[in-house]
Protein backbone atom coordinates (compact mmCIF):
# COMPACT_ATOMS: atom_id res chain seq x y z
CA UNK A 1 0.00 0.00 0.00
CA UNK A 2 0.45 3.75 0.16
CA UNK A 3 1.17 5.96 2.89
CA UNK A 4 -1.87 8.23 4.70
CA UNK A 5 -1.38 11.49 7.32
CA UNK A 6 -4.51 12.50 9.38
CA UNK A 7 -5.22 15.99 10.96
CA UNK A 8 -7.59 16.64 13.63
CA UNK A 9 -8.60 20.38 13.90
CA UNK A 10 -11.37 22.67 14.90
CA UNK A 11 -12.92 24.63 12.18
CA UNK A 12 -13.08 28.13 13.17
CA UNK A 13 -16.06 29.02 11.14
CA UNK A 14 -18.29 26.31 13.03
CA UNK A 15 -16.42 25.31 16.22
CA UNK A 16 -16.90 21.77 14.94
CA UNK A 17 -13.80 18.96 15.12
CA UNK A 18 -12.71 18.08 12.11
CA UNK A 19 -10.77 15.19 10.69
CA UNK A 20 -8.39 15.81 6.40
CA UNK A 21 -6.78 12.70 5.64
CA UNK A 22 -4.29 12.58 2.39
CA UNK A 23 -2.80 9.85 1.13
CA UNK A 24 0.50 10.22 -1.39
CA UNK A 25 -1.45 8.62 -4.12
CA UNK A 26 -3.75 12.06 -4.38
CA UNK A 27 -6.50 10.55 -2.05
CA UNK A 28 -8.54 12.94 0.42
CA UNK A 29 -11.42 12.48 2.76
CA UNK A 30 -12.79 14.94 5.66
CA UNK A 31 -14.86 13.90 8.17
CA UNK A 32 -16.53 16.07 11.22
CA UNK A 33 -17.37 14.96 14.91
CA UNK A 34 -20.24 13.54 15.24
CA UNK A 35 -20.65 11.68 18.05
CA UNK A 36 -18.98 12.08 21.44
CA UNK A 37 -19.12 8.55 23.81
CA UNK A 38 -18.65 8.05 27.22
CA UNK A 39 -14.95 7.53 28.36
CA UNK A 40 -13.58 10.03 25.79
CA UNK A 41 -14.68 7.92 22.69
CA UNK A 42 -14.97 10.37 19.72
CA UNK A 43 -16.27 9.40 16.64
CA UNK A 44 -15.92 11.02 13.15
CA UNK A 45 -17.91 10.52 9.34
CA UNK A 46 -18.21 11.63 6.58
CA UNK A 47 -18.74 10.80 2.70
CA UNK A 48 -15.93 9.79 0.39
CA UNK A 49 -16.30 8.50 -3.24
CA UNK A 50 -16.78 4.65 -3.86
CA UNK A 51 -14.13 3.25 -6.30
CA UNK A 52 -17.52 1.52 -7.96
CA UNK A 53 -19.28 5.17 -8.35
CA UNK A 54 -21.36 7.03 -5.92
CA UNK A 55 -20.32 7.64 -2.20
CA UNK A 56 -19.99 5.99 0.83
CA UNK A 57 -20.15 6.54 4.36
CA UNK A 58 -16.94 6.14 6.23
CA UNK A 59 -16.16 6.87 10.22
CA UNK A 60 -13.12 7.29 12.40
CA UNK A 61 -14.05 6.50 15.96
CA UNK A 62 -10.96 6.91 18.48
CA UNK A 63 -11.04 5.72 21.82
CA UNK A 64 -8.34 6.62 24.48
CA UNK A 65 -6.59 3.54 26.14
CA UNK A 66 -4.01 3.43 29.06
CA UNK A 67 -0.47 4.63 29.22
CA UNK A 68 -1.65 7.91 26.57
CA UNK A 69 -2.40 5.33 23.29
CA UNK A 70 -5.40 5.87 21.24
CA UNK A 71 -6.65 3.28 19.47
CA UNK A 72 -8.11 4.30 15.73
CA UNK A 73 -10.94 2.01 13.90
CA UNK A 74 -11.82 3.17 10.36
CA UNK A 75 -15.14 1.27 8.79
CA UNK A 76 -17.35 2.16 5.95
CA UNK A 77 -20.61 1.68 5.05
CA UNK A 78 -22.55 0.61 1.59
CA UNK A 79 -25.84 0.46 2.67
CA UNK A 80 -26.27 4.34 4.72
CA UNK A 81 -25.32 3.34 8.15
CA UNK A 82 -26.87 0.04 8.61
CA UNK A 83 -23.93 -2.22 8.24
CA UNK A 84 -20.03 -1.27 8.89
CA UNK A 85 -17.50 -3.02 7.52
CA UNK A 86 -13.65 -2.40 9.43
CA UNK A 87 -11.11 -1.24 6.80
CA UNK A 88 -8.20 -0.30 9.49
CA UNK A 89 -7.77 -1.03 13.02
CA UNK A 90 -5.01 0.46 15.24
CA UNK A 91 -3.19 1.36 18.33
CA UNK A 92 -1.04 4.35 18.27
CA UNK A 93 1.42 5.41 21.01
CA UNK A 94 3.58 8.25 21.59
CA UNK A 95 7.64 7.98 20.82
C-alpha cells in the first residue's frame, strides 16, 4: 500500500472537530465529529467517493486507552449506516 497522514482540527467558522486525511497517491477524505461517547470515545464521518461510483459513508471512531495510546478504527458503510465493515484497526502510542 500507500502511505496516509490524518489531521484533527477545529474549524473556526463552526467550532466543529474536524478530521483531512491525504494519502500520497492524491487521495482525500474529511470527516466532522459527530458523536462524542462516554470515556472520551470520539467518533468522526463523513462521505468519500466509492471506487464503484457514488459515495460511501466512512467513520473514524478513536477511543483513548491506558499509558496515553489511542486506538483508531476506520469502517465504511454501503448500505447508509446500517452495516459497517472495518477497513483499518489500530493502536497508536507516543515515541
Amino acid at each position: 500500500g500507500g502511505h496516509g497522514r490524518s489531521l484533527f482540527y477545529v474549524d473556526a467558522a463552526s467550532g466543529t472537530w474536524k478530521q483531512v486525511w491525504v494519502t500520497d497517491r492524491g487521495g482525500m477524505k474529511e470527516k466532522r465529529l459527530v458523536e462524542e461517547l462516554p470515556g472520551g470515545v470520539r467518533r468522526f464521518q463523513g462521505e468519500v467517493a466509492a471506487a464503484e461510483g457514488g459515495t460511501v459513508l466512512d467513520r473514524t471512531t478513536l477511543t483513548p486507552l491506558e499509558g496515553g495510546k489511542v486506538r483508531q478504527v476506520i469502517e465504511v458503510s454501503r448500505d447508509g449506516g446500517s452495516t459497517w465493515t472495518t477497513a483499518f484497526d489500530a493502536i497508536y502510542e507516543r515515541r
